[in-house]
C-alpha atoms as a PDB file:
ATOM      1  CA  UNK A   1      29.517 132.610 183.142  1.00  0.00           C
ATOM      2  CA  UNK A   2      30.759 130.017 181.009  1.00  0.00           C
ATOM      3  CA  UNK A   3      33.039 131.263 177.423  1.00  0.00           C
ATOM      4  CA  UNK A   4      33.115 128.261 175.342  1.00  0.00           C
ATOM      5  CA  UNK A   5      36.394 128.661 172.739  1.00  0.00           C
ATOM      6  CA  UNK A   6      37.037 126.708 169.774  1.00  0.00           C
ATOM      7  CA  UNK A   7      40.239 126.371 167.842  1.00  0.00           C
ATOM      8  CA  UNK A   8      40.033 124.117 164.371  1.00  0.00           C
ATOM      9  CA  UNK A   9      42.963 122.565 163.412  1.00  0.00           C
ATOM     10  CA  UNK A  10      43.732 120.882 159.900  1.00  0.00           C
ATOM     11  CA  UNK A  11      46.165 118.652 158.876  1.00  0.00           C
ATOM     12  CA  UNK A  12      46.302 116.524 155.868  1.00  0.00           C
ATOM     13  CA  UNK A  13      45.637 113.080 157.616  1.00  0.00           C
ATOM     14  CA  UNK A  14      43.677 114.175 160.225  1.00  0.00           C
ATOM     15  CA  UNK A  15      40.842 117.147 160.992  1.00  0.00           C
ATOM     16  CA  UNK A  16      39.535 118.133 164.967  1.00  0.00           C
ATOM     17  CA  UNK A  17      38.570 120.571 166.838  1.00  0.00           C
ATOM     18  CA  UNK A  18      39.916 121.686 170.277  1.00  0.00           C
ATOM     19  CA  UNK A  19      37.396 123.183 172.543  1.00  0.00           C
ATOM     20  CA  UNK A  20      38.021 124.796 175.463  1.00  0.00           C
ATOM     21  CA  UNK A  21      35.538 125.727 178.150  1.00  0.00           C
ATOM     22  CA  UNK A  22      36.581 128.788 180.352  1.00  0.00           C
ATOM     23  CA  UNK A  23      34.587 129.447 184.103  1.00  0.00           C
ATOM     24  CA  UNK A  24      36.176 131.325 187.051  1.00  0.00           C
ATOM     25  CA  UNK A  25      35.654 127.683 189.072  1.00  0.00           C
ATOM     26  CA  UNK A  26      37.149 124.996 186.502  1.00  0.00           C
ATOM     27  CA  UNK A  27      38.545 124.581 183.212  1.00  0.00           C
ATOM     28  CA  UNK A  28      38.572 121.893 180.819  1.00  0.00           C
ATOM     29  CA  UNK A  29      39.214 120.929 177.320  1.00  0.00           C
ATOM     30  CA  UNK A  30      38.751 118.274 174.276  1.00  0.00           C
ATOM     31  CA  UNK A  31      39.717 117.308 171.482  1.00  0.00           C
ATOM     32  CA  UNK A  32      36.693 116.142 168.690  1.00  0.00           C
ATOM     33  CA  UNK A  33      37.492 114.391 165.559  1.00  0.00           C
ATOM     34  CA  UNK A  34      34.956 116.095 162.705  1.00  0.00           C
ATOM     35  CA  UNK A  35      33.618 112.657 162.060  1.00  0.00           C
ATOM     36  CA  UNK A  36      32.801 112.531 165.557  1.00  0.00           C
ATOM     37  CA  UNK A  37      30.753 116.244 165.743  1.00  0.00           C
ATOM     38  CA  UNK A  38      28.364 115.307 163.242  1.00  0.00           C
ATOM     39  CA  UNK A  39      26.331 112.469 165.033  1.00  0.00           C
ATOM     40  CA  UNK A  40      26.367 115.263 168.073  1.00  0.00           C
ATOM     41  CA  UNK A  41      24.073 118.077 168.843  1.00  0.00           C
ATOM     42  CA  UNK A  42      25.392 121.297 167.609  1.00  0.00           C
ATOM     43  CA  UNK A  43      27.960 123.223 169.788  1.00  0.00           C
ATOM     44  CA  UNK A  44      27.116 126.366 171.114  1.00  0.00           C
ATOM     45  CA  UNK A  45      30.163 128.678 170.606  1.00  0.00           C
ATOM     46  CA  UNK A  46      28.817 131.640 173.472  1.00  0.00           C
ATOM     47  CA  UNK A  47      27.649 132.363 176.298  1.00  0.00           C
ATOM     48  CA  UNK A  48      25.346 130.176 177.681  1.00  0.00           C
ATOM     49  CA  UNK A  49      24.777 131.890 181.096  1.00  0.00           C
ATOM     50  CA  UNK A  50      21.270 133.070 181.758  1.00  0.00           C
ATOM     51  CA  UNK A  51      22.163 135.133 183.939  1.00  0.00           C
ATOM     52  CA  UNK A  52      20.378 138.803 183.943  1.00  0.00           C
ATOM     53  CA  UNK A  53      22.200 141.987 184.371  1.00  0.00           C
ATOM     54  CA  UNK A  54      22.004 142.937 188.387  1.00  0.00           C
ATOM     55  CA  UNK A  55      21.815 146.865 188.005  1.00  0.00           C
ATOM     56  CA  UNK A  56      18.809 146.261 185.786  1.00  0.00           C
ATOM     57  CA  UNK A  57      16.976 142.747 186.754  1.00  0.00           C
ATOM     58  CA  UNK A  58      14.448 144.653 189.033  1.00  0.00           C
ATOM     59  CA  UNK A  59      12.989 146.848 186.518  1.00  0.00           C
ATOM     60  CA  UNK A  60      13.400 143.835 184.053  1.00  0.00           C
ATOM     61  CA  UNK A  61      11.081 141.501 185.984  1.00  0.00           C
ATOM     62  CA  UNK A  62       8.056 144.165 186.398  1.00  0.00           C
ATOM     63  CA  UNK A  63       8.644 145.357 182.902  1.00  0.00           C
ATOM     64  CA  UNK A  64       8.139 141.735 181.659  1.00  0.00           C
ATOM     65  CA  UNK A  65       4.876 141.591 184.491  1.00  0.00           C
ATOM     66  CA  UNK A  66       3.275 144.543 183.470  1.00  0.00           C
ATOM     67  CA  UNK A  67       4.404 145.992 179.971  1.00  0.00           C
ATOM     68  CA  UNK A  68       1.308 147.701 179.343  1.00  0.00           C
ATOM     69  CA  UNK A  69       1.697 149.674 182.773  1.00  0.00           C
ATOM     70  CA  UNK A  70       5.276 150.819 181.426  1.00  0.00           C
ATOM     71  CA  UNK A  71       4.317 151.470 177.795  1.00  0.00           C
ATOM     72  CA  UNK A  72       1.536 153.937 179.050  1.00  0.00           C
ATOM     73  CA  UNK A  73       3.375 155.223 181.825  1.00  0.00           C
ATOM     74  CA  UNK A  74       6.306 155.930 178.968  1.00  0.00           C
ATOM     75  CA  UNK A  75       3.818 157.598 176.544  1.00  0.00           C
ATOM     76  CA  UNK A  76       1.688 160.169 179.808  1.00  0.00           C
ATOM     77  CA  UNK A  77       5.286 160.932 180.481  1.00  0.00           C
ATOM     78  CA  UNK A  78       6.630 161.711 177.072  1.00  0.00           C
ATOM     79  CA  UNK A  79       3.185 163.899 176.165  1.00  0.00           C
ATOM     80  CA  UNK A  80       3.480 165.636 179.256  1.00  0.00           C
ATOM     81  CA  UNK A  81       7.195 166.760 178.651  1.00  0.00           C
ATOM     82  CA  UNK A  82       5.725 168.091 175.738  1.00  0.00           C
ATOM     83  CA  UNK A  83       3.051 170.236 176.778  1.00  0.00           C
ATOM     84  CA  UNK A  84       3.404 171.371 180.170  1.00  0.00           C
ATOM     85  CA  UNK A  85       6.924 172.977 179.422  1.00  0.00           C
ATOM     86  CA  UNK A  86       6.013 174.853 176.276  1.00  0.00           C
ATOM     87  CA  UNK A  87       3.836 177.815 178.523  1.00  0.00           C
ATOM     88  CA  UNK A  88       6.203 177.787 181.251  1.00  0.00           C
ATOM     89  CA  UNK A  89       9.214 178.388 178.842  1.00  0.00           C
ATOM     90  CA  UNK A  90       6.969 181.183 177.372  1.00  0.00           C
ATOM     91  CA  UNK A  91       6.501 183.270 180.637  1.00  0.00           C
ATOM     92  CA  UNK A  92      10.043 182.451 181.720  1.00  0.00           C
ATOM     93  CA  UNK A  93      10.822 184.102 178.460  1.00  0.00           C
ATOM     94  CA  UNK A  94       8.320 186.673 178.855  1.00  0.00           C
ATOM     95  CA  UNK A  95       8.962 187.812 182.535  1.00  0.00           C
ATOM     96  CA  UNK A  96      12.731 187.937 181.930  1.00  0.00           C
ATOM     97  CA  UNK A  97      13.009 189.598 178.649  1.00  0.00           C
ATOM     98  CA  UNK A  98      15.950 187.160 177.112  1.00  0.00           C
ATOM     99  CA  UNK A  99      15.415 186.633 173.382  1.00  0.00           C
ATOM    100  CA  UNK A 100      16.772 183.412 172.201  1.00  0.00           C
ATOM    101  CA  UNK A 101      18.779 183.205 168.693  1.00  0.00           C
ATOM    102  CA  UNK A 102      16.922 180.279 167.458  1.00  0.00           C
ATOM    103  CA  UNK A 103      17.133 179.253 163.303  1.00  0.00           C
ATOM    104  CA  UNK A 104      14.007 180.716 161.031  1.00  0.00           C
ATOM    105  CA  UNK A 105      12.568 177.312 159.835  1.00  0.00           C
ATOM    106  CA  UNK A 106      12.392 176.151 163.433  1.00  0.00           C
ATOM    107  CA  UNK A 107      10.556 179.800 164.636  1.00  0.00           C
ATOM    108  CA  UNK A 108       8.180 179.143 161.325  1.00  0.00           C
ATOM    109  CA  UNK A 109       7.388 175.778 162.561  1.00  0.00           C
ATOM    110  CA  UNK A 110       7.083 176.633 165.941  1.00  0.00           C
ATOM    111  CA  UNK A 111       4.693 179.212 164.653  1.00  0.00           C
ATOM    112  CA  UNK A 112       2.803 177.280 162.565  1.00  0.00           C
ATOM    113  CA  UNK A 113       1.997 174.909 165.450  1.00  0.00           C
ATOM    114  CA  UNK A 114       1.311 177.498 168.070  1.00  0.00           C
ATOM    115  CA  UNK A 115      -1.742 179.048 165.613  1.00  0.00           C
ATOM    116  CA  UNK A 116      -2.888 175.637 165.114  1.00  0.00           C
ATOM    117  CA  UNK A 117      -3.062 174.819 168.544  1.00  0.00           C
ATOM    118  CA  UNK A 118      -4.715 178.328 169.413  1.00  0.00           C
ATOM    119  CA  UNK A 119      -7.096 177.319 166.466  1.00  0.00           C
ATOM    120  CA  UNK A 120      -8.151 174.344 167.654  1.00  0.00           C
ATOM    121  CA  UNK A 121      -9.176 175.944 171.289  1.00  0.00           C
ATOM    122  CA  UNK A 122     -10.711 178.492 169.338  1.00  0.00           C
ATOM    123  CA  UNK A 123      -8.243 181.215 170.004  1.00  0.00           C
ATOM    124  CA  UNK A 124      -7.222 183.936 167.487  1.00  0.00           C
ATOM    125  CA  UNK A 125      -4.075 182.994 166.067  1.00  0.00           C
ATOM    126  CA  UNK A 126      -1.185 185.844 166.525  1.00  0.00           C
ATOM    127  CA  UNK A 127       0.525 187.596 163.919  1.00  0.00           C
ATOM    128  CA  UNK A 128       3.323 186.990 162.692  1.00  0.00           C
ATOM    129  CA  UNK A 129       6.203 188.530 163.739  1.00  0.00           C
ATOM    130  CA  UNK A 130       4.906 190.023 166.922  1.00  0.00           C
ATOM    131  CA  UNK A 131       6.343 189.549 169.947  1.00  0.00           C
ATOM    132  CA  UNK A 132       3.882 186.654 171.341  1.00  0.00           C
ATOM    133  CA  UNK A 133       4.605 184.892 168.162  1.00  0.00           C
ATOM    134  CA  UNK A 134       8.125 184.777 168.543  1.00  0.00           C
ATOM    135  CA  UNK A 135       8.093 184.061 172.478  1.00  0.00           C
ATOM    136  CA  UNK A 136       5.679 181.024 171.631  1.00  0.00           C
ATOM    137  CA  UNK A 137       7.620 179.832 168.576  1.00  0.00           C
ATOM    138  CA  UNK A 138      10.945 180.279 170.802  1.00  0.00           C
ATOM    139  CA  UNK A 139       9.152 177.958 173.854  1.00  0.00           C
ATOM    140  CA  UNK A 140       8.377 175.590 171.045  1.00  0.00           C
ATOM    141  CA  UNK A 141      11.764 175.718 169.938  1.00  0.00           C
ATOM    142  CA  UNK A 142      13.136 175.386 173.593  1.00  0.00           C
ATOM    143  CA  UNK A 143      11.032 172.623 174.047  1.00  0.00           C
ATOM    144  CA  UNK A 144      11.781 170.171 171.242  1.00  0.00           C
ATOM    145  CA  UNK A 145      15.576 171.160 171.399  1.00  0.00           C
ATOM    146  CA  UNK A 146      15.154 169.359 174.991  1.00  0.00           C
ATOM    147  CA  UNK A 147      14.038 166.452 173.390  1.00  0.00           C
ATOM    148  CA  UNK A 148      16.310 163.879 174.554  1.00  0.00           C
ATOM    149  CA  UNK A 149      16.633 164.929 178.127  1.00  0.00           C
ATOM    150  CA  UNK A 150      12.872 164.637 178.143  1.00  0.00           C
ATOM    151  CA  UNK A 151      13.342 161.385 176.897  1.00  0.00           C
ATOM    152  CA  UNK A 152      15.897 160.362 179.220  1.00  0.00           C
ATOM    153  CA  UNK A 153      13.341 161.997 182.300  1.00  0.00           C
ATOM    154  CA  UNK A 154      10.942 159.248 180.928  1.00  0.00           C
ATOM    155  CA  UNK A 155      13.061 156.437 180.927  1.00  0.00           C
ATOM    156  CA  UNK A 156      13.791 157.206 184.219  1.00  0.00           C
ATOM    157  CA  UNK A 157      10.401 157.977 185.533  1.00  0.00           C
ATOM    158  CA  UNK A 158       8.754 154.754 184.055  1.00  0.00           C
ATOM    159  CA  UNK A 159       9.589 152.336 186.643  1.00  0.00           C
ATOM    160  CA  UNK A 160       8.131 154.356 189.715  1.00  0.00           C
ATOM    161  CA  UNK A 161       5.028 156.005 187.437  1.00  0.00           C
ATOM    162  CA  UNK A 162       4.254 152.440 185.787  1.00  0.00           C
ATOM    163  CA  UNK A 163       4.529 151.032 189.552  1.00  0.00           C
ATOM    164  CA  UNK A 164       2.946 154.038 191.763  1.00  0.00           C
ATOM    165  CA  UNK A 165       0.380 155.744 189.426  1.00  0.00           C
ATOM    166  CA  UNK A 166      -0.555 153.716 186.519  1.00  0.00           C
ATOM    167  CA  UNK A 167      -0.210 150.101 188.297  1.00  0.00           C
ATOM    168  CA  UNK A 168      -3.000 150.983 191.095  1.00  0.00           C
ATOM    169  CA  UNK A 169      -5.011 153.330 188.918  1.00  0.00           C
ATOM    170  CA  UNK A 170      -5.221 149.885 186.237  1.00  0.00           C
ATOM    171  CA  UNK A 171      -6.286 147.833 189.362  1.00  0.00           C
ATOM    172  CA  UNK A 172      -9.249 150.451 190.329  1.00  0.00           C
ATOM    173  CA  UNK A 173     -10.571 150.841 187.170  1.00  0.00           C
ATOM    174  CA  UNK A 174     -10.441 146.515 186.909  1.00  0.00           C
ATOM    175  CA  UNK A 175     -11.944 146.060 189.853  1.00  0.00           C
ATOM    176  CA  UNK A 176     -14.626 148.910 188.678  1.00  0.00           C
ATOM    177  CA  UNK A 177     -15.401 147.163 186.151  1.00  0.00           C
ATOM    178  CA  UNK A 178     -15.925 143.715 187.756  1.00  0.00           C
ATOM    179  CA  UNK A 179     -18.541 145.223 190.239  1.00  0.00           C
ATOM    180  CA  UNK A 180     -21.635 143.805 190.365  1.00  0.00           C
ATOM    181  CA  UNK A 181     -24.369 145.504 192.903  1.00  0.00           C
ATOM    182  CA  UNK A 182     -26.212 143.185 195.076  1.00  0.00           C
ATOM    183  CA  UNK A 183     -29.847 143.279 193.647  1.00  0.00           C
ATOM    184  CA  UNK A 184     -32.396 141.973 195.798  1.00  0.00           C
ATOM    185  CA  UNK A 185     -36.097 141.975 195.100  1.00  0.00           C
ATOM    186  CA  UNK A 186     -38.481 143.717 197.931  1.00  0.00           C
ATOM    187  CA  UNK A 187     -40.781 140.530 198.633  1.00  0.00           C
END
């Protein structure tokens, strides 16, 4: 990695600049007279390694080979976080009785999506206040508290879904797609 440094120096008769160029092999240094600097390209005061980061140059490389594969392995993940937690919660909650102190605007929403969601499958939306209300508005609850571990799940999960499930189930569908059945006339 090379660390360019610049130190300007000005006296009355006579402006510069000292730059010094830093590298764990060499080190050198000028001197450049500001007349001098502005018939030159410009300097580049930073790093000018290119250089990716090790821990992360694997997943960087596929990422920038197949970003749809990772932007819909990110978004399956992140919807199924979401939903497949929110009825387990409930008969975790259910089966062992604990009642969770959660706030009353986050119960009402958590209500208010639960009867939407029964609506919409064309279940009879529960009553307020009963107990199935509050053990679904408590899983809801649960579940978006958990937000950013779910989040951090799907970071993590997005290199070996976008690779293992997504990457080959993208490939089928292509080559799917590109079939073309032998036709052949009976002469």
């Amino acid at each position: 990695m090379l660390l360019h440094i610049a130190k300007f120096q000005s006296t009355s008769s006579f402006s510069s600049i000292h730059l010094s160029t830093l590298s764990s092999r060499f080190r050198c240094s000028r001197t450049f007279s500001l007349a001098s600097l502005r018939s030159r390209p410009a300097l580049h005061f930073y790093s000018t390694s290119t250089k990716k980061p090790s821990l992360f140059s694997k997943y960087y490389d596929q990422f920038r080979s197949k970003p749809s594969s990772y932007v819909i392995s990110f978004l399956l993940l992140h919807e199924i976080t979401a939903i497949v937690p929110i009825p387990l919660v409930y008969l975790a909650l259910d089966y062992t009785g604990i009642q969770v102190p959660l706030p009353e605007n986050m119960l009402q929403e958590g209500n208010k999506r639960i009867n939407a969601m029964l609506r919409y499958f064309g279940f009879s939306e529960v009553e307020q206040g009963s107990r199935v209300a509050f053990l679904a508005a408590s899983s809801y609850g649960i579940v978006k508290m958990l937000m950013p571990l779910r989040i951090a799940m799907c970071v993590y999960l997005t290199p070996f879904t976008a690779e293992r499930i997504m990457g080959p189930a993208l490939n089928f569908s292509k080559r799917l797609l590109r079939f073309k059945p032998n036709r052949k006339s009976a002469d």
